[in-house]
N, C-alpha and C. Protein backbone atom coordinates (compact mmCIF):
# COMPACT_ATOMS: atom_id res chain seq x y z
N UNK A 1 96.45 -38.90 -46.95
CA UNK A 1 95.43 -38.39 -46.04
C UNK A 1 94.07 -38.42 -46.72
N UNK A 2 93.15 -39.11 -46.28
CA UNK A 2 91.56 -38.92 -46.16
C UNK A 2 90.72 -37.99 -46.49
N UNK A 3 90.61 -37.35 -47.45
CA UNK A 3 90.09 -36.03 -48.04
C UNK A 3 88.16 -36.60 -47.53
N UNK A 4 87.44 -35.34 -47.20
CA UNK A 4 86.42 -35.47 -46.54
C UNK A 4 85.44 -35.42 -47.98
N UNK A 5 84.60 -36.49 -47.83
CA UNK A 5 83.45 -36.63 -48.56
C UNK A 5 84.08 -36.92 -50.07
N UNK A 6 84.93 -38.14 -50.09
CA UNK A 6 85.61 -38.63 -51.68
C UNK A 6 85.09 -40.04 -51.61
N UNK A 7 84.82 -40.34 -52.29
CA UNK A 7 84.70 -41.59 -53.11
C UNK A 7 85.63 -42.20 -54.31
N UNK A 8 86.28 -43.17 -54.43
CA UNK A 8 86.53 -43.68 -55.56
C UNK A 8 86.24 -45.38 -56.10
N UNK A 9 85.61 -45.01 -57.20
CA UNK A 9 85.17 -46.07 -58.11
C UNK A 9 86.44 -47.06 -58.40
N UNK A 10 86.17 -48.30 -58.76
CA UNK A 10 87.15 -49.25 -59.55
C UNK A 10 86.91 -50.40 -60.09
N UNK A 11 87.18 -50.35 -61.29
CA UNK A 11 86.57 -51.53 -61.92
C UNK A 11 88.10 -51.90 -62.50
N UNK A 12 88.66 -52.47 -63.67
CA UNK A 12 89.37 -53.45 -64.54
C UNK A 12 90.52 -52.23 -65.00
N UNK A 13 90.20 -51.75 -66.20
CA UNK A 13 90.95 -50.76 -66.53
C UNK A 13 90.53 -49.34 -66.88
N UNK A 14 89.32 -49.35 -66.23
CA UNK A 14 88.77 -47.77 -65.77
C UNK A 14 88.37 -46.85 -67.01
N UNK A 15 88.21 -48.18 -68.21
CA UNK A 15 87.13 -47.67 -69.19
C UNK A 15 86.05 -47.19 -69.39
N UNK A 16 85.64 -48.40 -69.05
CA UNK A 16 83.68 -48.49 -68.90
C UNK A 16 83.07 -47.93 -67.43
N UNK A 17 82.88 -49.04 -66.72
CA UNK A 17 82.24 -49.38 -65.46
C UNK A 17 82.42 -48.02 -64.29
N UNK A 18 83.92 -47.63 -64.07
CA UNK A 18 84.28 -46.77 -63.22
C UNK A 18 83.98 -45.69 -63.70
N UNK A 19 84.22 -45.33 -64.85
CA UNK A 19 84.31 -43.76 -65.50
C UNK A 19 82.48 -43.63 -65.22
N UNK A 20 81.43 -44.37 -65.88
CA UNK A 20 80.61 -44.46 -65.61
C UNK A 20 79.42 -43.82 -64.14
N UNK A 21 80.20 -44.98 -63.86
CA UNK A 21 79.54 -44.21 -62.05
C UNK A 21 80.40 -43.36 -61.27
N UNK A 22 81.79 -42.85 -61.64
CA UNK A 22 81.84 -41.71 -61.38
C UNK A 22 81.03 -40.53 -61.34
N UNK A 23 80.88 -40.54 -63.09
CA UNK A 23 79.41 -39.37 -63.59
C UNK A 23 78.38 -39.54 -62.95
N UNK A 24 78.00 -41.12 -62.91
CA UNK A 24 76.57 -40.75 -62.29
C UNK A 24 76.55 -40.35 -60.63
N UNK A 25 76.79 -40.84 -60.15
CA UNK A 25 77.07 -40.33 -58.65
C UNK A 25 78.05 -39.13 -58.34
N UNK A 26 78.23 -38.35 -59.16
CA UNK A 26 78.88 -37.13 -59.25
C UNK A 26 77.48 -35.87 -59.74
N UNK A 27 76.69 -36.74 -60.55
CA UNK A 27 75.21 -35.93 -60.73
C UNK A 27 74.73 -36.05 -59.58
N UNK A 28 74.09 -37.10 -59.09
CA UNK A 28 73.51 -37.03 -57.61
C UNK A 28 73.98 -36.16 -56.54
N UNK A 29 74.75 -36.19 -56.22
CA UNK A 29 75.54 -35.87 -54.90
C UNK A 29 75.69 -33.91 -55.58
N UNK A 30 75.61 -33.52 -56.37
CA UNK A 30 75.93 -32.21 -57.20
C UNK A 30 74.33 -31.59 -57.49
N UNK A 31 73.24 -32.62 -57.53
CA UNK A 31 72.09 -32.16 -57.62
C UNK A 31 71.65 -32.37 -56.12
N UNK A 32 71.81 -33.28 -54.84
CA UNK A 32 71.50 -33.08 -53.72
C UNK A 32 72.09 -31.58 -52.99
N UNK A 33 73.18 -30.91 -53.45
CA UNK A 33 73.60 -30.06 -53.16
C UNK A 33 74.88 -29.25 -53.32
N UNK A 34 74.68 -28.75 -54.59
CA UNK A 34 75.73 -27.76 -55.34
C UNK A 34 76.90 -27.41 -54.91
N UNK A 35 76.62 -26.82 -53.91
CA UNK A 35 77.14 -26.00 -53.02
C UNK A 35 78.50 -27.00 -52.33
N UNK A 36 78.23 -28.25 -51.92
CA UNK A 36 79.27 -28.81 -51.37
C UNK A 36 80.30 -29.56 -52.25
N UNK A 37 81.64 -29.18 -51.53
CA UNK A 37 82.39 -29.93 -52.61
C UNK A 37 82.46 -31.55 -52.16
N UNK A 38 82.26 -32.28 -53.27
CA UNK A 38 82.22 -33.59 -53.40
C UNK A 38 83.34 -33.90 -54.20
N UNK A 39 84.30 -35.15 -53.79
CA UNK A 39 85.45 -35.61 -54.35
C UNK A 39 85.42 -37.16 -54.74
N UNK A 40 84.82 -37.01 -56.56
CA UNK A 40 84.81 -38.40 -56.93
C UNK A 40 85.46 -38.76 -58.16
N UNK A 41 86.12 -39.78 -58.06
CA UNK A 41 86.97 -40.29 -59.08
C UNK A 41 87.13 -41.87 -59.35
N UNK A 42 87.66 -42.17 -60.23
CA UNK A 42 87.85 -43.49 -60.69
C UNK A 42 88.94 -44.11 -60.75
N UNK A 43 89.42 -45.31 -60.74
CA UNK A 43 90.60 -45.85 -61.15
C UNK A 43 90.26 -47.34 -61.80
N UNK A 44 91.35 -47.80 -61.86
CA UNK A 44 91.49 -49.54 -62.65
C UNK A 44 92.61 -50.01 -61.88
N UNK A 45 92.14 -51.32 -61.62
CA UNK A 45 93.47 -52.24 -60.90
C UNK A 45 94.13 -52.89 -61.94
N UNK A 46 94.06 -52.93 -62.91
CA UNK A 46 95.07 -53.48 -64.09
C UNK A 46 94.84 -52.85 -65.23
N UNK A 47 95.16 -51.17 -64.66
CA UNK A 47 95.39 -50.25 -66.44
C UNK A 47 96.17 -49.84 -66.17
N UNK A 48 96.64 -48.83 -67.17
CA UNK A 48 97.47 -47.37 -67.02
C UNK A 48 97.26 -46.02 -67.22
N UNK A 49 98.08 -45.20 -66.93
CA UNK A 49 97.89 -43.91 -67.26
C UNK A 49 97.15 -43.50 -67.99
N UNK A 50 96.41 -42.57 -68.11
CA UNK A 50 96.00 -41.86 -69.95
C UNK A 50 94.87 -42.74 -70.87
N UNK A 51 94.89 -43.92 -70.59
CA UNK A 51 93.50 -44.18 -71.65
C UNK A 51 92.03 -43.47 -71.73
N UNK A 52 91.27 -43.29 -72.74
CA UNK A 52 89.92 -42.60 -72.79
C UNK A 52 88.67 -43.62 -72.01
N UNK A 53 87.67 -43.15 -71.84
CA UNK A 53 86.52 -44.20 -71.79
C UNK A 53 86.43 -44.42 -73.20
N UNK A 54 85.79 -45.45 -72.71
CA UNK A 54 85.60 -46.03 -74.17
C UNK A 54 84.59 -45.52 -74.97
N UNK A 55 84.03 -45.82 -76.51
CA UNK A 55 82.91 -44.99 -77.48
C UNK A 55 81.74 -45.02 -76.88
N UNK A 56 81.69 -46.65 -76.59
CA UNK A 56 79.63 -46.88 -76.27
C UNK A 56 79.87 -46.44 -74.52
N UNK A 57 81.04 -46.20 -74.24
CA UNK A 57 80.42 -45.87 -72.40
C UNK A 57 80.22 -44.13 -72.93
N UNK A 58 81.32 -43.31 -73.42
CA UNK A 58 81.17 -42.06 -73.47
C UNK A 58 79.71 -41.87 -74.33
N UNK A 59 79.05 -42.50 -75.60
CA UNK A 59 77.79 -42.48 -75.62
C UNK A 59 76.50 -42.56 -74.99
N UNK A 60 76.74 -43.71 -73.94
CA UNK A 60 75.60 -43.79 -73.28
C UNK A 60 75.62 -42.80 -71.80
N UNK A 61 76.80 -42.47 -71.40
CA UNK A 61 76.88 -41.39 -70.45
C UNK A 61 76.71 -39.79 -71.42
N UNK A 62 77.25 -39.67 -72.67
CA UNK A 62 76.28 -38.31 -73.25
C UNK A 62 74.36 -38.08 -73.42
N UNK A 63 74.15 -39.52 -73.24
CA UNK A 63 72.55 -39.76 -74.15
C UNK A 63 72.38 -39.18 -72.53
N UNK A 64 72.87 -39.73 -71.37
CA UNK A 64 72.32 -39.32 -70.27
C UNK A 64 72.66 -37.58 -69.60
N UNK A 65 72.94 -37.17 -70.44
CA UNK A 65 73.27 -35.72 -70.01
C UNK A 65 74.78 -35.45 -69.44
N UNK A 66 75.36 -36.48 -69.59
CA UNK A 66 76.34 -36.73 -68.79
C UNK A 66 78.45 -36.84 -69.46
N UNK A 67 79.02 -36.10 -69.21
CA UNK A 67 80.21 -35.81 -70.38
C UNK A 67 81.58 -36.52 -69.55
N UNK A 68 81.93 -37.74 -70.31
CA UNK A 68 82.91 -38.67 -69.89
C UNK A 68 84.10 -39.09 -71.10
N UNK A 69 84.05 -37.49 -71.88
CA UNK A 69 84.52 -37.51 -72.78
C UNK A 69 86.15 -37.33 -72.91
N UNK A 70 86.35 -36.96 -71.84
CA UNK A 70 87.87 -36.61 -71.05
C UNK A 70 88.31 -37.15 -70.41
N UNK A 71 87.71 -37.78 -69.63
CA UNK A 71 87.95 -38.87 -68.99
C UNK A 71 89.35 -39.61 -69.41
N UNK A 72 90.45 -39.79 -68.55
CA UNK A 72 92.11 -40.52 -68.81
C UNK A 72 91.61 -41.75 -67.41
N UNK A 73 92.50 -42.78 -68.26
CA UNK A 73 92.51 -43.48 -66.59
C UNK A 73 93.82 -43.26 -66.00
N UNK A 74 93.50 -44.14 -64.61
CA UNK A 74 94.46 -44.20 -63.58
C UNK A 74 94.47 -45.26 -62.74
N UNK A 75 95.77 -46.16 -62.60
CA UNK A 75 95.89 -47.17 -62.02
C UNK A 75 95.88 -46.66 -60.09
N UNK A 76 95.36 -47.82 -59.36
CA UNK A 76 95.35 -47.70 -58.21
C UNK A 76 96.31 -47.78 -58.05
N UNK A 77 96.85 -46.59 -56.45
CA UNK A 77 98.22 -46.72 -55.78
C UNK A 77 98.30 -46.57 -54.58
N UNK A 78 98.67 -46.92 -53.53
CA UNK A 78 98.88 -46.71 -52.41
C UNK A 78 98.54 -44.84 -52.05
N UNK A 79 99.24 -44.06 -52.87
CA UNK A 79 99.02 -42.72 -52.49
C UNK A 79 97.54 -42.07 -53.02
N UNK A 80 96.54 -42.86 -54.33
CA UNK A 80 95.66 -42.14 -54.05
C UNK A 80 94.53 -43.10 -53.53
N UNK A 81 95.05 -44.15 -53.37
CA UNK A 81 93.37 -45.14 -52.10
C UNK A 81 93.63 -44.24 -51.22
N UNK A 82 94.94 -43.95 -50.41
CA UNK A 82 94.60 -43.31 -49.07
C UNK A 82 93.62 -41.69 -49.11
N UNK A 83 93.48 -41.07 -50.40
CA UNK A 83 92.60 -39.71 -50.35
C UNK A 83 91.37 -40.08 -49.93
N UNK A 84 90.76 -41.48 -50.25
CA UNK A 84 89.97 -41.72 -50.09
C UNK A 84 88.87 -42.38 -49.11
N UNK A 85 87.69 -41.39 -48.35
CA UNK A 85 86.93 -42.59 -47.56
C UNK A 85 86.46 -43.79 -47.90
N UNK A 86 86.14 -43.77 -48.68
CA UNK A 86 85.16 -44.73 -49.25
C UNK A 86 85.97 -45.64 -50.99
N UNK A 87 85.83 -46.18 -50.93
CA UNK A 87 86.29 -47.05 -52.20
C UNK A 87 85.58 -48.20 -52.65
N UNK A 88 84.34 -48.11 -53.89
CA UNK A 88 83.76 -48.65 -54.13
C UNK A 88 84.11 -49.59 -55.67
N UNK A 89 84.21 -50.74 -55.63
CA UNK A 89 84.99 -51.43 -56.78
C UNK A 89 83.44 -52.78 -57.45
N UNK A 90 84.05 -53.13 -58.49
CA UNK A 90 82.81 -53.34 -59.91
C UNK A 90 82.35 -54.94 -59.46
N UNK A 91 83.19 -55.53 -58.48
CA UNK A 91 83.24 -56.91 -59.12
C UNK A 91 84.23 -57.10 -57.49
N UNK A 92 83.76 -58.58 -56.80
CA UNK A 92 84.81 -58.82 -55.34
C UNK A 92 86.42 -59.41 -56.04
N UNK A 93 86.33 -59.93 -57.04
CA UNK A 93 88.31 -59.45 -57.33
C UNK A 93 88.56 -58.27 -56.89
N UNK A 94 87.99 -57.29 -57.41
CA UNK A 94 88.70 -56.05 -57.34
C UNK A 94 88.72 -55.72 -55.20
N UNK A 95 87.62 -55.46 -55.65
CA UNK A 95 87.88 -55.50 -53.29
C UNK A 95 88.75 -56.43 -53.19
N UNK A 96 88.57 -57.42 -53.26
CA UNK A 96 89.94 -58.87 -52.65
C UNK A 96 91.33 -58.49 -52.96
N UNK A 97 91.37 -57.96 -53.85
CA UNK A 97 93.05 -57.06 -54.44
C UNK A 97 93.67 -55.99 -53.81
N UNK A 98 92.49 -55.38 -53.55
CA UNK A 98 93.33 -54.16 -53.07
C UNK A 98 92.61 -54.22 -51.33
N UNK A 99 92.17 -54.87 -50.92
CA UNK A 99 92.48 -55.05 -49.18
C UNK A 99 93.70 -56.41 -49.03
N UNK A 100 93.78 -57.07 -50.20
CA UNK A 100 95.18 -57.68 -49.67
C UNK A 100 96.19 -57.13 -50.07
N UNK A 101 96.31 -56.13 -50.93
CA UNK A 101 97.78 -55.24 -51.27
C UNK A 101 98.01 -54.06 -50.65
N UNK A 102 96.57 -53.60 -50.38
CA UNK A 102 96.70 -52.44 -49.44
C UNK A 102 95.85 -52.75 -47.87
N UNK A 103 96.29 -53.43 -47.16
CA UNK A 103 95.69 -53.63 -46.11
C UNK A 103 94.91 -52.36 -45.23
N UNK A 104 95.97 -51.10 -45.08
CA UNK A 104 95.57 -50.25 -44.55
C UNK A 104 94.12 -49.65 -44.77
N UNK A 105 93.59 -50.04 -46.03
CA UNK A 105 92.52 -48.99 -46.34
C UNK A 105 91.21 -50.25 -46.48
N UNK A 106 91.59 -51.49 -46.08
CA UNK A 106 90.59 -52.59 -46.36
C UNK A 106 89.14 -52.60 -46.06
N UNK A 107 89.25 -51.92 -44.54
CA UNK A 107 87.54 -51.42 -44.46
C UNK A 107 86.92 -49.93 -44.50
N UNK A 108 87.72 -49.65 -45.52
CA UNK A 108 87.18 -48.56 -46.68
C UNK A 108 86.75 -48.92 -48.42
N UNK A 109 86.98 -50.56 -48.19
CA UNK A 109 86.64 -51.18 -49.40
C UNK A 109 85.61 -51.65 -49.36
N UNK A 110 84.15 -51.23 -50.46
CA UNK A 110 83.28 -52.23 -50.70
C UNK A 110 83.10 -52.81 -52.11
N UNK A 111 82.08 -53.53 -52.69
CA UNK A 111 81.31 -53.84 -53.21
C UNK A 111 80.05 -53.00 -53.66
N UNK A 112 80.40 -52.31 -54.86
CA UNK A 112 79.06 -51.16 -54.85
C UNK A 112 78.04 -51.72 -54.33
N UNK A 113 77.17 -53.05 -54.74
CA UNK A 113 76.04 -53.33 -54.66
C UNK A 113 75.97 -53.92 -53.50
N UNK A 114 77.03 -53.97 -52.49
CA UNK A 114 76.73 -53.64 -51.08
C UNK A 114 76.25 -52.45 -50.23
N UNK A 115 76.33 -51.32 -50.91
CA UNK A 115 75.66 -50.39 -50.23
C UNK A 115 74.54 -50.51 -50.47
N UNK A 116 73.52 -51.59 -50.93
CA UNK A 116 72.20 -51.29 -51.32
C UNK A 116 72.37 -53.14 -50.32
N UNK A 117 73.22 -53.75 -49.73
CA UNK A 117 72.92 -54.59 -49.10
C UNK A 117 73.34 -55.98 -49.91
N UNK A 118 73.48 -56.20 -50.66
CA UNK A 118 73.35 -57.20 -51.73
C UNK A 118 75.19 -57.32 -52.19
N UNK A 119 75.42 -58.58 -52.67
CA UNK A 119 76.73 -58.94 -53.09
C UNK A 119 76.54 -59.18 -54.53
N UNK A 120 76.41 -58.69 -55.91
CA UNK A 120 76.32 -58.83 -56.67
C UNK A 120 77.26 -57.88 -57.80
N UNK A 121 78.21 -58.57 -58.63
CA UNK A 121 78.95 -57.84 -59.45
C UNK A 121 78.22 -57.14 -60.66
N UNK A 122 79.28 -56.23 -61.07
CA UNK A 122 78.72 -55.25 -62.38
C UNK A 122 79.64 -55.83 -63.61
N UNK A 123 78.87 -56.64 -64.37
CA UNK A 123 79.78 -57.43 -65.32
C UNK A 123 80.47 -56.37 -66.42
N UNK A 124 81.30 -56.46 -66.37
CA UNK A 124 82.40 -55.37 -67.70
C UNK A 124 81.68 -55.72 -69.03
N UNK A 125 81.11 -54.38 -69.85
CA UNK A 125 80.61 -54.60 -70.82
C UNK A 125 82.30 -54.56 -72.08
N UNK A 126 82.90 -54.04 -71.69
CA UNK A 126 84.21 -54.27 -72.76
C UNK A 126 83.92 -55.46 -73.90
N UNK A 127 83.65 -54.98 -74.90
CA UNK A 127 84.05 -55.24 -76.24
C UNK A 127 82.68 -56.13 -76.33
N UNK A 128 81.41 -55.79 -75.87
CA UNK A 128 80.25 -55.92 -75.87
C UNK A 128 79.48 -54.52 -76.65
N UNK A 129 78.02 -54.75 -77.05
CA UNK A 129 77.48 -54.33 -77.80
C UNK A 129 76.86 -52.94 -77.27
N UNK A 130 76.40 -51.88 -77.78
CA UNK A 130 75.98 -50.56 -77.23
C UNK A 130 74.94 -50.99 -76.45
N UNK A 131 73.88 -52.02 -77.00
CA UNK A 131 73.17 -52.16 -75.45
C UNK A 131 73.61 -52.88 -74.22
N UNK A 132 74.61 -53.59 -74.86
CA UNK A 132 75.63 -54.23 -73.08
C UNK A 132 75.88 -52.80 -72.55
N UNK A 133 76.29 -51.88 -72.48
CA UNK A 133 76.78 -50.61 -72.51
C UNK A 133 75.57 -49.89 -71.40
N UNK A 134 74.99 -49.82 -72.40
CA UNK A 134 72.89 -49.24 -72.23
C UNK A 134 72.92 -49.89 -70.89
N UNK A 135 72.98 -51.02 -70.53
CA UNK A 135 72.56 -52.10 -69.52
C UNK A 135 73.33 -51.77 -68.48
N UNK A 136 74.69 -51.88 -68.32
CA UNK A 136 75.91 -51.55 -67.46
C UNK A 136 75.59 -50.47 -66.52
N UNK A 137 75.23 -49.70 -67.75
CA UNK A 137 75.00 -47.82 -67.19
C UNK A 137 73.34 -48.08 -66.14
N UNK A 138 72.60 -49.01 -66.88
CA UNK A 138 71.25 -48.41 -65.91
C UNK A 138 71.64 -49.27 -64.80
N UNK A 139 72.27 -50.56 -64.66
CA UNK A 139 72.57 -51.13 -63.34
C UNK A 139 73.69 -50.22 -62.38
N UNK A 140 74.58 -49.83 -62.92
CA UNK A 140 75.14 -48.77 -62.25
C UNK A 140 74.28 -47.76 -61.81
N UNK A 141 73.55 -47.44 -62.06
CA UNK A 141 72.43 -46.03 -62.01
C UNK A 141 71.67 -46.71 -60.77
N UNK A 142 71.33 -48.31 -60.81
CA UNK A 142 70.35 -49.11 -59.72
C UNK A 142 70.82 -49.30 -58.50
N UNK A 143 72.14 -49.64 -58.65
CA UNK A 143 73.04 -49.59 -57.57
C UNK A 143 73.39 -48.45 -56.43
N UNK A 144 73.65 -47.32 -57.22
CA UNK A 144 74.04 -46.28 -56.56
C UNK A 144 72.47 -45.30 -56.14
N UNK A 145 71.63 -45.65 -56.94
CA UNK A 145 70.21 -45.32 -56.09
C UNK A 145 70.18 -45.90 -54.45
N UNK A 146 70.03 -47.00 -55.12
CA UNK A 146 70.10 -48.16 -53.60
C UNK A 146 70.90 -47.67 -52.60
N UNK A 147 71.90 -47.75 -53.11
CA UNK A 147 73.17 -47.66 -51.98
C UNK A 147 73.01 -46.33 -52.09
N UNK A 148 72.41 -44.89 -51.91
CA UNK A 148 72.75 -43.61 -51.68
C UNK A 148 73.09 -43.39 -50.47
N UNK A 149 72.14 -44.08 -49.63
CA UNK A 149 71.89 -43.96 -47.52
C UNK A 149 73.11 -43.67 -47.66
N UNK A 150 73.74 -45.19 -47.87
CA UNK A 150 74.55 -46.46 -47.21
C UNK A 150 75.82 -45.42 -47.58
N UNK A 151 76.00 -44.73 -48.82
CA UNK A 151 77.11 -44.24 -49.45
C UNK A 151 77.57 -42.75 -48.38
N UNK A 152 76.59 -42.01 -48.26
CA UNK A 152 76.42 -40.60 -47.79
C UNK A 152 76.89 -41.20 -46.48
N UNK A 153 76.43 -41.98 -45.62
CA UNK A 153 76.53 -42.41 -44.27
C UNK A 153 78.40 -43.14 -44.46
N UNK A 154 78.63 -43.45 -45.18
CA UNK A 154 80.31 -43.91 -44.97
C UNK A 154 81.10 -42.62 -45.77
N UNK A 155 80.50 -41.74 -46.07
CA UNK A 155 81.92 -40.81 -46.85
C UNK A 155 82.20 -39.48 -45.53
């Protein structure tokens, strides 16, 4: 069931990219208004259980005020896409995967940098340098500016 006003992120194996804009669009939506509960989370279409974010993502999400230090992953499943309105993924593999494995929830799948209108992926900084990292995080940050309307108006 469809939990009201959730989002979930998805990138690769829910290191970097997802854990990422979880936080940041978990600040937004928490500084637009405290008070409401907002339901956002992350996953990976080819991880597992329990891994951390990684050093340079949990760094560059601390430099930003921001604590992704706990952060475990979680592989996508049939039982938690469906919590979700909205399902925003890093890269169109990831949308193309899970509207053909999970049909049911397909146009609840985008392309982050479609909510700002645009088809453009968020390249996985994995096993790239703290400023690949640096970079990841402020395009994630560009994206989900953009796409705020677009995001608030589908959750």
């Amino acid at each position: 069931m469809v939990e009201t006003k959730s989002v979930l992120f998805v990138c690769t194996a829910n290191q970097c990219r997802s854990p990422m804009a979880e936080a940041i669009l978990r600040r937004y939506l928490n500084n637009m208004d405290p008070n409401e509960e907002w339901i956002v989370e992350s996953a990976g279409t080819w991880t597992q259980e329990g891994f951390p974010a990684t050093p340079f993502g949990v760094k560059v999400m601390a430099e930003s005020g921001l604590d992704t230090s706990k952060h475990k992953s979680q592989p996508i499943s049939n039982d938690l896409l469906q919590r979700f309105s909205l399902i925003l993924t890093m890269e169109s593999g990831h949308k193309e995967a899970i509207q053909i494995e999970f049909p049911h929830v397909a146009n609840r799948v985008y392309l982050l940098s479609e909510m700002a209108g645009e088809i453009v992926p968020v390249l996985d900084p994995i096993g790239g340098t703290y400023d690949e990292y640096v970079q990841t995080a402020k395009e994630i940050d560009t994206w989900i500016i953009k796409g705020l309307p677009k995001i608030l108006e589908l959750i």
